[in-house]
PDB file of N, CA and C in Angstrom:
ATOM      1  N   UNK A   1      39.908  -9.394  -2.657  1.00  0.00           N
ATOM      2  CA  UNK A   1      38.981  -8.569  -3.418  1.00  0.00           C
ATOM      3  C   UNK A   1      38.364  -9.422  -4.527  1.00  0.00           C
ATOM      4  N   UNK A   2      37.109  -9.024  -4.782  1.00  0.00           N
ATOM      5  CA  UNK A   2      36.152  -9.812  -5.653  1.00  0.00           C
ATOM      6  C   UNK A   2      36.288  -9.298  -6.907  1.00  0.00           C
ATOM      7  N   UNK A   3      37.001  -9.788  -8.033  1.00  0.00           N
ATOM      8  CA  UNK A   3      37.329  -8.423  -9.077  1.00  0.00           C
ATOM      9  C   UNK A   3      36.030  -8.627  -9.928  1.00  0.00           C
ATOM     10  N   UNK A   4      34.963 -10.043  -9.718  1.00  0.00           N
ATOM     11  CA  UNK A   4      34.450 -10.195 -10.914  1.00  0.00           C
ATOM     12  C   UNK A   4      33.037  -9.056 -10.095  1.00  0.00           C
ATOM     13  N   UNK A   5      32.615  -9.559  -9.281  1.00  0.00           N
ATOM     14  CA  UNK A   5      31.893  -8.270  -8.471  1.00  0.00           C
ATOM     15  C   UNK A   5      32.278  -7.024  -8.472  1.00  0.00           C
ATOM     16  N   UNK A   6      33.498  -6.637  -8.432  1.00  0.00           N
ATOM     17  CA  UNK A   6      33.998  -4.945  -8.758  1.00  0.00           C
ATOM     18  C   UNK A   6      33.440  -4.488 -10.456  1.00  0.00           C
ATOM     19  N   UNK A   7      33.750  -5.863 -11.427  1.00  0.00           N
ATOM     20  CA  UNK A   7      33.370  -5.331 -12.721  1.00  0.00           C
ATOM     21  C   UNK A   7      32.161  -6.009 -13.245  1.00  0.00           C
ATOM     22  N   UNK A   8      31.049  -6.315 -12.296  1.00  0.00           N
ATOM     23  CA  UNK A   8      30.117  -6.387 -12.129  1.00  0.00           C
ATOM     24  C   UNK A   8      28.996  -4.932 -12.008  1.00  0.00           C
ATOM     25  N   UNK A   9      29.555  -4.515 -10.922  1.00  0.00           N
ATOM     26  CA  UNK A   9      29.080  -3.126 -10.340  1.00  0.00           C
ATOM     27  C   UNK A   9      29.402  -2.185 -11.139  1.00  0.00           C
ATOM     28  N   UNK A  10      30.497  -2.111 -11.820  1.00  0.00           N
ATOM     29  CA  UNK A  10      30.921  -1.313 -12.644  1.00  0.00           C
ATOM     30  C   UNK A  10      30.074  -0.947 -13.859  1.00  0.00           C
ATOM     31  N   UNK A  11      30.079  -2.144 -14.044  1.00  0.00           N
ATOM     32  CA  UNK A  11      29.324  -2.489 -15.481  1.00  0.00           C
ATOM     33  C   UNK A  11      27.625  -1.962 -15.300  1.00  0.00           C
ATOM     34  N   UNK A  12      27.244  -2.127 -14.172  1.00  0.00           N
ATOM     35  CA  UNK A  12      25.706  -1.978 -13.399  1.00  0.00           C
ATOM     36  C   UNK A  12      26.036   0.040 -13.597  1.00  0.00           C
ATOM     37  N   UNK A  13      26.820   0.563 -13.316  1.00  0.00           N
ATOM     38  CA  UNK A  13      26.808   2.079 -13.093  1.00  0.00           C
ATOM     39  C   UNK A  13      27.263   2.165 -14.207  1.00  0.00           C
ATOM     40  N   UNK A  14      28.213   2.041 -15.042  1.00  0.00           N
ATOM     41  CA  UNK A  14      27.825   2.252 -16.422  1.00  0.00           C
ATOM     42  C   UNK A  14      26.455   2.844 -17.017  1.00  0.00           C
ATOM     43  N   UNK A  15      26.030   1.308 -16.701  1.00  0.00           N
ATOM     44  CA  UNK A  15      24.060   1.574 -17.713  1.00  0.00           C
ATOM     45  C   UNK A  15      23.536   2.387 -16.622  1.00  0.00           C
ATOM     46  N   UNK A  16      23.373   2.091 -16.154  1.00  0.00           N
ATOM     47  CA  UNK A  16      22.588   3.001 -15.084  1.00  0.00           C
ATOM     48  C   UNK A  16      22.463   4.624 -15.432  1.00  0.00           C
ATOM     49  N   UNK A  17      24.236   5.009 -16.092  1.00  0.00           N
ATOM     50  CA  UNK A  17      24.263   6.364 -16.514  1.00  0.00           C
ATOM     51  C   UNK A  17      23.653   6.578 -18.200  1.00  0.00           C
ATOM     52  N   UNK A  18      24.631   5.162 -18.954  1.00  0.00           N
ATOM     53  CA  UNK A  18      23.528   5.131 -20.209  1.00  0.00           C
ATOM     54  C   UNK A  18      21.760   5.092 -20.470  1.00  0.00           C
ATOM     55  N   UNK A  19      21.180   4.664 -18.846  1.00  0.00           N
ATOM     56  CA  UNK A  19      19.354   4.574 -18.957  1.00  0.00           C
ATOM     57  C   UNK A  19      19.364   5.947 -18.576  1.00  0.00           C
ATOM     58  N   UNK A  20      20.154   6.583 -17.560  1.00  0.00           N
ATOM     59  CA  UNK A  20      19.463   8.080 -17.507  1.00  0.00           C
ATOM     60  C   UNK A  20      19.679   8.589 -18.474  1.00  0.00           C
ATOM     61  N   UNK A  21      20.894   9.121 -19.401  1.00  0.00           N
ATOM     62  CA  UNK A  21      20.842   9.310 -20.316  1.00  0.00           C
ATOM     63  C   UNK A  21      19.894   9.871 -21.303  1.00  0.00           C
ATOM     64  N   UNK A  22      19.738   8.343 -21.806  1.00  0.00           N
ATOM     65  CA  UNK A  22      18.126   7.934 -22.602  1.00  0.00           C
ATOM     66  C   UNK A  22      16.938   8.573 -22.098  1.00  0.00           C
ATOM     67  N   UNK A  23      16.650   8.569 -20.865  1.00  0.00           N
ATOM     68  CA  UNK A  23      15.317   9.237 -20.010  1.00  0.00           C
ATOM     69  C   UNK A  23      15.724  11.006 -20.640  1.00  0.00           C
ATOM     70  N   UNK A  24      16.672  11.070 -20.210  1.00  0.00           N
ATOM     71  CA  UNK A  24      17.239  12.604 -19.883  1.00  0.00           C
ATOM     72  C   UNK A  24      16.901  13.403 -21.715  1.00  0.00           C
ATOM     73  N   UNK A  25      17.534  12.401 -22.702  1.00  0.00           N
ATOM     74  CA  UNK A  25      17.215  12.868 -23.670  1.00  0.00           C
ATOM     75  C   UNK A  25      15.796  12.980 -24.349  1.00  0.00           C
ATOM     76  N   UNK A  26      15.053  12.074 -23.577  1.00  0.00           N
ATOM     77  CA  UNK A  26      13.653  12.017 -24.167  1.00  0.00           C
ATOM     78  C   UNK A  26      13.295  11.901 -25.447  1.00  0.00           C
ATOM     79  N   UNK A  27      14.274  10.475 -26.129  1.00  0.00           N
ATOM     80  CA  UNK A  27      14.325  10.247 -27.287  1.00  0.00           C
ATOM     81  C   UNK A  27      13.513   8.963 -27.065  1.00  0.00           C
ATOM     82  N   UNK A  28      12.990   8.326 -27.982  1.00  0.00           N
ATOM     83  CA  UNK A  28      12.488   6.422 -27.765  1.00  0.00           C
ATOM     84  C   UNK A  28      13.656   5.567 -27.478  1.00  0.00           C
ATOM     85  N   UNK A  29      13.765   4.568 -26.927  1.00  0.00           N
ATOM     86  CA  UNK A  29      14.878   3.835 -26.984  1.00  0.00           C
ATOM     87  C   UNK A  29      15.136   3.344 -28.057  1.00  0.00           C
ATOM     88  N   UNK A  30      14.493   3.322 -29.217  1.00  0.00           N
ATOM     89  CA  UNK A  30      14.851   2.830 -30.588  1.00  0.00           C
ATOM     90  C   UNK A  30      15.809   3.916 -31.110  1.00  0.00           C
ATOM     91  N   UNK A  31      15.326   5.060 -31.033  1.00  0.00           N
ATOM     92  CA  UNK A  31      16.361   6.396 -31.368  1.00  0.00           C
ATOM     93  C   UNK A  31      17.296   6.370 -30.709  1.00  0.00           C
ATOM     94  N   UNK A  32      17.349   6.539 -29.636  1.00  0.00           N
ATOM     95  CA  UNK A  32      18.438   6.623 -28.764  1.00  0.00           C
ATOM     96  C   UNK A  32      20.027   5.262 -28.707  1.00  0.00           C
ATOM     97  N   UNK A  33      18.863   4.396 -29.053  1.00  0.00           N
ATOM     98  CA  UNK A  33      20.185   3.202 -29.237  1.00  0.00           C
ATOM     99  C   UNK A  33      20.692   2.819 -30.610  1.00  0.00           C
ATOM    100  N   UNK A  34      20.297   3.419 -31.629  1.00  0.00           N
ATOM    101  CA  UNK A  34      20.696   3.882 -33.109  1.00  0.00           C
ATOM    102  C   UNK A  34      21.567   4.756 -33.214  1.00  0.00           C
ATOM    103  N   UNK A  35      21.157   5.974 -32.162  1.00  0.00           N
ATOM    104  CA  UNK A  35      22.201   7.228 -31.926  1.00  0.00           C
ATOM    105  C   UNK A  35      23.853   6.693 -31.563  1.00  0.00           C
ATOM    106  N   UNK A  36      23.208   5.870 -30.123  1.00  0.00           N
ATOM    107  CA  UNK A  36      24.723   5.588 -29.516  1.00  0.00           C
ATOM    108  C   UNK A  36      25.385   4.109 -29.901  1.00  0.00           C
ATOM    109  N   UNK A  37      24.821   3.254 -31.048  1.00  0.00           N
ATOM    110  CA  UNK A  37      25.059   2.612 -31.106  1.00  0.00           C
ATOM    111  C   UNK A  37      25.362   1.445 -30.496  1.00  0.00           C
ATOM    112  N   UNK A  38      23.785   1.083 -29.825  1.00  0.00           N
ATOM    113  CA  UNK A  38      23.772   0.252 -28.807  1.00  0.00           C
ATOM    114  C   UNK A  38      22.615  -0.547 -29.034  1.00  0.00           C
ATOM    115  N   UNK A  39      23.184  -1.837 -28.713  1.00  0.00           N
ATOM    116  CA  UNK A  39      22.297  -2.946 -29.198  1.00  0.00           C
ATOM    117  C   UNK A  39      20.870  -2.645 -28.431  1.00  0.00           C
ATOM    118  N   UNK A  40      19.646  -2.850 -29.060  1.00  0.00           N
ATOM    119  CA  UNK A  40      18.385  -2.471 -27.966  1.00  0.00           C
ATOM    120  C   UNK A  40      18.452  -4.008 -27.154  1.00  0.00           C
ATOM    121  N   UNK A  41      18.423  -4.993 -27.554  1.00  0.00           N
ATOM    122  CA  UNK A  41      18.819  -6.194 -26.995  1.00  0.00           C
ATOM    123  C   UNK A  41      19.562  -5.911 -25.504  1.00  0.00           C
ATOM    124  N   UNK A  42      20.564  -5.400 -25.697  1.00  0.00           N
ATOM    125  CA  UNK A  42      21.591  -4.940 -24.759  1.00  0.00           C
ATOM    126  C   UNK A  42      21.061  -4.347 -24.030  1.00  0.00           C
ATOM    127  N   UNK A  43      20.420  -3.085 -23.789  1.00  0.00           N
ATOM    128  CA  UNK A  43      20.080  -1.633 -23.456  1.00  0.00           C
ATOM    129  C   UNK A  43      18.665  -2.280 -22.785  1.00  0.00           C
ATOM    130  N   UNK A  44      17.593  -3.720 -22.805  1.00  0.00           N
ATOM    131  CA  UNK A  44      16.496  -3.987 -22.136  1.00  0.00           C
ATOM    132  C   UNK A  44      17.043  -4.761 -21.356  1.00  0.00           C
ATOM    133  N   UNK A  45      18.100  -5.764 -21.836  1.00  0.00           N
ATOM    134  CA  UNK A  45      18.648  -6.658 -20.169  1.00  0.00           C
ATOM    135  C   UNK A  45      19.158  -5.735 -19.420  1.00  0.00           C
ATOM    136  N   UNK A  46      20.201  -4.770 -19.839  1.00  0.00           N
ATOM    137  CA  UNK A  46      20.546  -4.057 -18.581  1.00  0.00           C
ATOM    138  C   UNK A  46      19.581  -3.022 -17.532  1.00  0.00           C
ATOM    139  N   UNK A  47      18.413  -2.805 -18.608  1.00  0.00           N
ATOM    140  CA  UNK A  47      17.572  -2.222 -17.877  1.00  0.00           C
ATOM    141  C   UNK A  47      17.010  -3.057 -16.709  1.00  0.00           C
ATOM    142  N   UNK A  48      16.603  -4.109 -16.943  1.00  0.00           N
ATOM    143  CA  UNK A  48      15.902  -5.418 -16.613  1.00  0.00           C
ATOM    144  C   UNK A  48      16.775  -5.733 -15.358  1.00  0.00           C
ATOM    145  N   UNK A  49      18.478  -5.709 -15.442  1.00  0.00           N
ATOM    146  CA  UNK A  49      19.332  -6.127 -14.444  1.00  0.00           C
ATOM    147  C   UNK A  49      18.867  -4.682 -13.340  1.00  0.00           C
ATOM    148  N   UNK A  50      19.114  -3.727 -13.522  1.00  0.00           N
ATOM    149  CA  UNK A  50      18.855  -2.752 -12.565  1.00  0.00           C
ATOM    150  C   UNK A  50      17.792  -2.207 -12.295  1.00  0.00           C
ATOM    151  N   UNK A  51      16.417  -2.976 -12.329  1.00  0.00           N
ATOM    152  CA  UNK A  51      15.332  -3.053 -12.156  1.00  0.00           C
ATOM    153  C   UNK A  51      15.047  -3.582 -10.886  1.00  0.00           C
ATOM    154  N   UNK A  52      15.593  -5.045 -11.155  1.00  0.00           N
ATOM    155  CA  UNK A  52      15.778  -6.230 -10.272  1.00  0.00           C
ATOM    156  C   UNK A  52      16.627  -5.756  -8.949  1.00  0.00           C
ATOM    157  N   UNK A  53      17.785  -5.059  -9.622  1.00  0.00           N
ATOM    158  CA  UNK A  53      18.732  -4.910  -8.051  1.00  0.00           C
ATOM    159  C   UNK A  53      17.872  -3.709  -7.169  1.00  0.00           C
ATOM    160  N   UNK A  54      17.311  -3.172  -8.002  1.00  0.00           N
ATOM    161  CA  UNK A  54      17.152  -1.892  -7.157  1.00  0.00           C
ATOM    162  C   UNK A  54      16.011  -2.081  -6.464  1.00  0.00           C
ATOM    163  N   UNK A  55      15.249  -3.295  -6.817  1.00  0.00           N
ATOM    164  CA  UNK A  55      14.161  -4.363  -5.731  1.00  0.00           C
ATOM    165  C   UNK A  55      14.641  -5.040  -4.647  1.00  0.00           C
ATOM    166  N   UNK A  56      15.784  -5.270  -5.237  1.00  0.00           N
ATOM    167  CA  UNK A  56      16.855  -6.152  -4.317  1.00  0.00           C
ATOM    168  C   UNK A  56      16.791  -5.315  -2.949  1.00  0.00           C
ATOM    169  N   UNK A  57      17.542  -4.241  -3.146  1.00  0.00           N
ATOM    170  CA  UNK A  57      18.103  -3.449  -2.512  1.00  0.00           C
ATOM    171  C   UNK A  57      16.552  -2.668  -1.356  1.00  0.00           C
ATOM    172  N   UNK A  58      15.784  -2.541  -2.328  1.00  0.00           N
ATOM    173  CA  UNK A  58      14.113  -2.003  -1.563  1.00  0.00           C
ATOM    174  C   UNK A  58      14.142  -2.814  -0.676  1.00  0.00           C
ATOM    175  N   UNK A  59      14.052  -4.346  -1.202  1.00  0.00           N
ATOM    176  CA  UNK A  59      13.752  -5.375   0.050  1.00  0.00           C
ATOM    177  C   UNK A  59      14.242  -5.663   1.235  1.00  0.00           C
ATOM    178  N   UNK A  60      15.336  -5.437   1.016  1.00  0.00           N
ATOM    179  CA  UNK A  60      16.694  -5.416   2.185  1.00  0.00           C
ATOM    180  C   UNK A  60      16.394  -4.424   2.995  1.00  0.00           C
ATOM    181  N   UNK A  61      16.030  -3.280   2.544  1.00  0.00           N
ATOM    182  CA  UNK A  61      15.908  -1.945   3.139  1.00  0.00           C
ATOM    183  C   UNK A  61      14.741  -2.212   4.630  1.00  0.00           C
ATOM    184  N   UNK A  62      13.677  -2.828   3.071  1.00  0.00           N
ATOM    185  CA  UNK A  62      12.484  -2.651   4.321  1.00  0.00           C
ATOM    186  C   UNK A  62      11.898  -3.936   4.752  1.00  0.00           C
ATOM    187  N   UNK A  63      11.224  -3.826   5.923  1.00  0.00           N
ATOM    188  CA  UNK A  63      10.496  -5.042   6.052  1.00  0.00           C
ATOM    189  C   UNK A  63       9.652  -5.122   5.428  1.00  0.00           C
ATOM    190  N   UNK A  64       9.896  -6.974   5.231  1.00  0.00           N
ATOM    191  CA  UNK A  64       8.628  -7.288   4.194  1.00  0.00           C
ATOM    192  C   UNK A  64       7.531  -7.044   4.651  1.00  0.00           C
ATOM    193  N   UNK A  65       6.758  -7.093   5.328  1.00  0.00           N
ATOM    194  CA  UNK A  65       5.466  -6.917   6.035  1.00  0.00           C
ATOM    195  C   UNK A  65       5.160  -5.369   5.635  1.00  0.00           C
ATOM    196  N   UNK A  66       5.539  -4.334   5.647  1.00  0.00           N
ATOM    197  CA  UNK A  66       5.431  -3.076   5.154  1.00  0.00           C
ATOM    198  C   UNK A  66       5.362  -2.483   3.832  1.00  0.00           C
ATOM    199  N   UNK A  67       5.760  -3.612   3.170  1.00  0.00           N
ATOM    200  CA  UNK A  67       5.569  -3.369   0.972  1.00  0.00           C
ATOM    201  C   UNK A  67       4.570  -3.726   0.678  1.00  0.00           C
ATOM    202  N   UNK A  68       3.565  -2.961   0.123  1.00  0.00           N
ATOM    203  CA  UNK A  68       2.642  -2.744  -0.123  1.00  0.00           C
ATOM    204  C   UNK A  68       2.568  -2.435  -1.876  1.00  0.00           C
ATOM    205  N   UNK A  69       1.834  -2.940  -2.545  1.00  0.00           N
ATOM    206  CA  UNK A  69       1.812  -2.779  -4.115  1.00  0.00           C
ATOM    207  C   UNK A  69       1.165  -1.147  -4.056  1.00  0.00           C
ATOM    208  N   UNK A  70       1.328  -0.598  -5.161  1.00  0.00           N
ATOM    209  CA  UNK A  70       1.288   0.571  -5.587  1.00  0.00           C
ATOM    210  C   UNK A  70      -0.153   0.868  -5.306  1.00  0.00           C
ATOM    211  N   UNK A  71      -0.730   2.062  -4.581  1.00  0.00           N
ATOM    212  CA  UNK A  71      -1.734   2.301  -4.393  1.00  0.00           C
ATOM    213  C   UNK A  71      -2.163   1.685  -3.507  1.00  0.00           C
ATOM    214  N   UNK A  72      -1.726   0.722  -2.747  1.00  0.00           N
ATOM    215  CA  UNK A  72      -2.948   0.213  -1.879  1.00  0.00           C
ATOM    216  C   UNK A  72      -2.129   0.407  -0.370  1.00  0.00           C
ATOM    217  N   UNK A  73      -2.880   0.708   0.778  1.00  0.00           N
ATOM    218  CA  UNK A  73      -2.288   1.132   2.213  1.00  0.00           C
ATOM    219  C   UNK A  73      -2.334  -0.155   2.918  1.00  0.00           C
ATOM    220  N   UNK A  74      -1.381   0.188   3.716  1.00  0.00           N
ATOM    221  CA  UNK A  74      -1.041  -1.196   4.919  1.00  0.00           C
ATOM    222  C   UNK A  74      -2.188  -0.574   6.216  1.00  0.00           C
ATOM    223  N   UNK A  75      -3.032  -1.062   6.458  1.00  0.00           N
ATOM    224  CA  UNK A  75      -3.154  -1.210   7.484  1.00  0.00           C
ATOM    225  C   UNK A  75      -2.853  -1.066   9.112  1.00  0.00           C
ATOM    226  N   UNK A  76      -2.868  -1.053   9.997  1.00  0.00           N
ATOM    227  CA  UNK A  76      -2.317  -1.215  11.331  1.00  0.00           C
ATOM    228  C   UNK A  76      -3.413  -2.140  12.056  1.00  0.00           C
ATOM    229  N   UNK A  77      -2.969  -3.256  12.247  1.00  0.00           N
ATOM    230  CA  UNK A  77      -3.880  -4.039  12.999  1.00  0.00           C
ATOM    231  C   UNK A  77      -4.058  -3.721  14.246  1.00  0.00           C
ATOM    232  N   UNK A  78      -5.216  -4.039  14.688  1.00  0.00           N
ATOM    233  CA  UNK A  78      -5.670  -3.422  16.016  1.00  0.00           C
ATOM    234  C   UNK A  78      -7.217  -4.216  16.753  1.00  0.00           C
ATOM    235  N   UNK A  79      -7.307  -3.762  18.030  1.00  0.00           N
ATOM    236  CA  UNK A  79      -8.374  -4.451  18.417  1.00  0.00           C
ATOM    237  C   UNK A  79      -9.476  -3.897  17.665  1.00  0.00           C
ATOM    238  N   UNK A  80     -10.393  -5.479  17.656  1.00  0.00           N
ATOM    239  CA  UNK A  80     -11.600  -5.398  16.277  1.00  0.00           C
ATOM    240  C   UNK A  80     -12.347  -4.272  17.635  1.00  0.00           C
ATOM    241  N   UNK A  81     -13.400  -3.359  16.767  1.00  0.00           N
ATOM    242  CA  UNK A  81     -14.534  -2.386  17.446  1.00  0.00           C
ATOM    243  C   UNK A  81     -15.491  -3.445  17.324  1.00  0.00           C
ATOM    244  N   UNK A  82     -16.204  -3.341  18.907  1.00  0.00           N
ATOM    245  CA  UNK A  82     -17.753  -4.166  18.457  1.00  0.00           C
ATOM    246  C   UNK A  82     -19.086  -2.768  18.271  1.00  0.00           C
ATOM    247  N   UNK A  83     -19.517  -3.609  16.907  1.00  0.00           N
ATOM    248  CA  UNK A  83     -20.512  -2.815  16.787  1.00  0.00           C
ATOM    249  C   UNK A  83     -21.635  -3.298  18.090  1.00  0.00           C
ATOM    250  N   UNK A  84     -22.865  -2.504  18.780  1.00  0.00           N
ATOM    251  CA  UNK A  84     -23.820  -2.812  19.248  1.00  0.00           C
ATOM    252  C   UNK A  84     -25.362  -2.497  18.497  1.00  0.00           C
ATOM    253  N   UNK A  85     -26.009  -3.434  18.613  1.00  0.00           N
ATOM    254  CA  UNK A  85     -27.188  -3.153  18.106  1.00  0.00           C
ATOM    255  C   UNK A  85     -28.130  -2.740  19.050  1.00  0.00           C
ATOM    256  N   UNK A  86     -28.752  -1.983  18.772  1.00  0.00           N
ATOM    257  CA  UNK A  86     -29.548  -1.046  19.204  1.00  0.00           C
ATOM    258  C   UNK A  86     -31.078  -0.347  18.374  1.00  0.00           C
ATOM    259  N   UNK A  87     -32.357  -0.397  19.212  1.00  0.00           N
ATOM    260  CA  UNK A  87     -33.367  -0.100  19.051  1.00  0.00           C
ATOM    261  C   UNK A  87     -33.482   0.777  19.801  1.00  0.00           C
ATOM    262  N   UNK A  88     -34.289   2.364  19.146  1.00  0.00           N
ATOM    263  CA  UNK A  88     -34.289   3.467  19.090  1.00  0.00           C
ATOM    264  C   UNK A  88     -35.729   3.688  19.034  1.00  0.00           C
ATOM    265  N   UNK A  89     -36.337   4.240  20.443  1.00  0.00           N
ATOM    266  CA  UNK A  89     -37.981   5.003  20.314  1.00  0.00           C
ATOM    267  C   UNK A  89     -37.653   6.362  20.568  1.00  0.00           C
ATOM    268  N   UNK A  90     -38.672   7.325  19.499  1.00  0.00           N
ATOM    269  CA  UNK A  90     -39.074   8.659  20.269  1.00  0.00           C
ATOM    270  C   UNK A  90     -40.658   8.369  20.038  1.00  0.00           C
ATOM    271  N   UNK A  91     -40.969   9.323  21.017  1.00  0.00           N
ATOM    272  CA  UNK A  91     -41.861   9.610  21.322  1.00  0.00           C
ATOM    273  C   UNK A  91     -42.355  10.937  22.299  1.00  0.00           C
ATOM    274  N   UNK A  92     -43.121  11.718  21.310  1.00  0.00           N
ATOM    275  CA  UNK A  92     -43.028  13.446  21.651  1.00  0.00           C
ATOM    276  C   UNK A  92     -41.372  13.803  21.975  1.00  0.00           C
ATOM    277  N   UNK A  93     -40.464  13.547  21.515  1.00  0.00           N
ATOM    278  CA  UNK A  93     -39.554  14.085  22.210  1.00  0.00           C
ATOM    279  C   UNK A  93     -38.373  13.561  23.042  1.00  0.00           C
ATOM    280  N   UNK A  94     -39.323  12.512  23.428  1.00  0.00           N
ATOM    281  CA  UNK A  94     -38.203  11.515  24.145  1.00  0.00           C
ATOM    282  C   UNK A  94     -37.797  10.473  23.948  1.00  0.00           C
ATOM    283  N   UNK A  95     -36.219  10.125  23.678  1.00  0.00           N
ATOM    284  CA  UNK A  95     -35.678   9.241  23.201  1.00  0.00           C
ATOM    285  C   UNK A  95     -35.401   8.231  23.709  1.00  0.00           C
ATOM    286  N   UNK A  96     -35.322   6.945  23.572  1.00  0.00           N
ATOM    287  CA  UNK A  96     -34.980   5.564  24.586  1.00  0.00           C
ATOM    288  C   UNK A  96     -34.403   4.850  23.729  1.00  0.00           C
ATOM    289  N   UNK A  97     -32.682   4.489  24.176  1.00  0.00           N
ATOM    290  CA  UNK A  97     -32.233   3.883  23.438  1.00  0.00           C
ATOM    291  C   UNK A  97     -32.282   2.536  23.913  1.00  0.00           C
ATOM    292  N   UNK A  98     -32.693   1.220  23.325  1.00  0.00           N
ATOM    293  CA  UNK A  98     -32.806  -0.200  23.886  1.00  0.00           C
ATOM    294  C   UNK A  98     -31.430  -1.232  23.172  1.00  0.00           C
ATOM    295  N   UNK A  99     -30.639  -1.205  24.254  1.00  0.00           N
ATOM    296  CA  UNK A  99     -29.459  -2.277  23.578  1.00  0.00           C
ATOM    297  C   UNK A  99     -29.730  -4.047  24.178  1.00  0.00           C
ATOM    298  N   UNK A 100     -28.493  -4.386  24.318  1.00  0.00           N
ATOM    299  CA  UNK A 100     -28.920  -6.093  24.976  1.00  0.00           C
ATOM    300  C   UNK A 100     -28.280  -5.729  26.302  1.00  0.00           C
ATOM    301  N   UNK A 101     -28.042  -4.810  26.829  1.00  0.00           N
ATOM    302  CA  UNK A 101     -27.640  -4.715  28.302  1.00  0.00           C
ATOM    303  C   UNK A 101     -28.519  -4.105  28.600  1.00  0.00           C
ATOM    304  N   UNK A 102     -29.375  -3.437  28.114  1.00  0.00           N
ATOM    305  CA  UNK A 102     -30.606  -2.782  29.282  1.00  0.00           C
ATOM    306  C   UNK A 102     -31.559  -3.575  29.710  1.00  0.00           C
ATOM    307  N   UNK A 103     -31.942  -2.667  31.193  1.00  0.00           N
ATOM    308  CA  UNK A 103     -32.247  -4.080  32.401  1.00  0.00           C
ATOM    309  C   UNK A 103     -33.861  -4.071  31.712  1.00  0.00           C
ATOM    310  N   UNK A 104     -34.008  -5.779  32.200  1.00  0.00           N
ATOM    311  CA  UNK A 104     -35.404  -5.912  31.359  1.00  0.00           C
ATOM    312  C   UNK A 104     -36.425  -5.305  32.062  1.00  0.00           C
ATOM    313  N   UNK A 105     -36.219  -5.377  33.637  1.00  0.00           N
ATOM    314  CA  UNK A 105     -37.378  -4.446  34.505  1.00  0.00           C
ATOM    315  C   UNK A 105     -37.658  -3.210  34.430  1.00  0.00           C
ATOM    316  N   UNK A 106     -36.159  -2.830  34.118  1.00  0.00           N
ATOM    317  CA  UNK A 106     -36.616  -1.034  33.815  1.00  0.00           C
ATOM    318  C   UNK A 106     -37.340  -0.960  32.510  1.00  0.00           C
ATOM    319  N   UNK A 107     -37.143  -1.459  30.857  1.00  0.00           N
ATOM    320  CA  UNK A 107     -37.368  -1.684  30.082  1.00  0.00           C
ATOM    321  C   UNK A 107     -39.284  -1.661  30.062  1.00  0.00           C
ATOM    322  N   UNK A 108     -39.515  -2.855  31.610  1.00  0.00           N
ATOM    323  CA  UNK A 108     -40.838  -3.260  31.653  1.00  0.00           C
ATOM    324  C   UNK A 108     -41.475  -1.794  32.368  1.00  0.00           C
ATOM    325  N   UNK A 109     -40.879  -1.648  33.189  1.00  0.00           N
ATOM    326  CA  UNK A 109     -41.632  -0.275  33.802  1.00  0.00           C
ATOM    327  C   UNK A 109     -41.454   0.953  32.709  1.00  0.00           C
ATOM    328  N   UNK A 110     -40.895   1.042  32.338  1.00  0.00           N
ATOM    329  CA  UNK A 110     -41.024   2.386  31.268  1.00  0.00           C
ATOM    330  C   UNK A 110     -42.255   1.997  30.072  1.00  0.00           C
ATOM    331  N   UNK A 111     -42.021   0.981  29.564  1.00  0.00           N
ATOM    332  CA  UNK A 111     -43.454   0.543  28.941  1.00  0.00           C
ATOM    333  C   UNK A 111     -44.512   0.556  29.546  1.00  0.00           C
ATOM    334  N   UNK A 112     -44.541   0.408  31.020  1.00  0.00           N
ATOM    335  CA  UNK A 112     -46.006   0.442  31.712  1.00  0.00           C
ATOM    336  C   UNK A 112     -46.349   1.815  31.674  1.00  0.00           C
ATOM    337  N   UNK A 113     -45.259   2.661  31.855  1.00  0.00           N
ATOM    338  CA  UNK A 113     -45.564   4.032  32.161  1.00  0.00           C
ATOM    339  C   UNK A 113     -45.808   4.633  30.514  1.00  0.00           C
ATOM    340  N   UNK A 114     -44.877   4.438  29.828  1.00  0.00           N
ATOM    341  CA  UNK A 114     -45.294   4.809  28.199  1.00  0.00           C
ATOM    342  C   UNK A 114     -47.253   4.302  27.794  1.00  0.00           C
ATOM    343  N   UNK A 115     -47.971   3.902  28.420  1.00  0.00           N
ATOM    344  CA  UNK A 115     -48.828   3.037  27.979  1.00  0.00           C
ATOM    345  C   UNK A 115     -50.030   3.868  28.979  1.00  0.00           C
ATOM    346  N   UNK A 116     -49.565   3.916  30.274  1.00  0.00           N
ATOM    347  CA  UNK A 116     -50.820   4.789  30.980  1.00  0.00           C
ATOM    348  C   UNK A 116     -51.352   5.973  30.135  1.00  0.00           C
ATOM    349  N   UNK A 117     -49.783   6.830  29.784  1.00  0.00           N
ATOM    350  CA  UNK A 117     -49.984   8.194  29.060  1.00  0.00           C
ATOM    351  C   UNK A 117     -51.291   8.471  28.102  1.00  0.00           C
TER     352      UNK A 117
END
């Protein structure tokens, strides 16, 4: 058994109950560590220590690839969409959409016929 790790952890749940505490009372930490007679010195490293572990512990949890800073969304990568460009006639009514796959002959005969009209 690891005793310095047992009173390690110990020491970690300790503060842990002294920071809720403090939250719970909704005093400043200047008040609050005047009250209980606790160094503020003291009372920001230990905050600081169980800050850190409890990142520790996030990280372990999750994959890194999935932590994302506050507010901003992960993504799901995926196949890119191709946009197509496209030219658009009406005329009275009728619409012709012209991309880069439409056949150039039909293209040419519909203009011949758009043009007799």
């Amino acid at each position: 058994m690891d005793t310095q790790k047992v009173a390690a952890e110990y020491r970690m749940s300790q503060w842990a109950q002294i920071i809720q505490a403090r939250a719970d009372s909704r005093q400043s930490i200047k008040d609050f560590c005047q009250a209980e007679v606790i160094s503020r010195n003291a009372y920001f490293y230990w905050l600081k220590k169980l800050r850190e572990s409890a990142c520790t512990e996030l990280v372990k949890k999750e994959e890194p690839r999935s932590i994302s800073p506050g507010g901003w969304v992960q993504l799901a990568s995926g196949p890119m969409q191709q946009t197509t460009e496209a030219l658009k006639i009406e005329i009275n009514g009728c619409h012709i959409t012209v991309t880069a796959e439409t056949d150039h002959d039909l293209l040419s005969k519909v203009c011949h016929t758009l043009r007799s009209l």
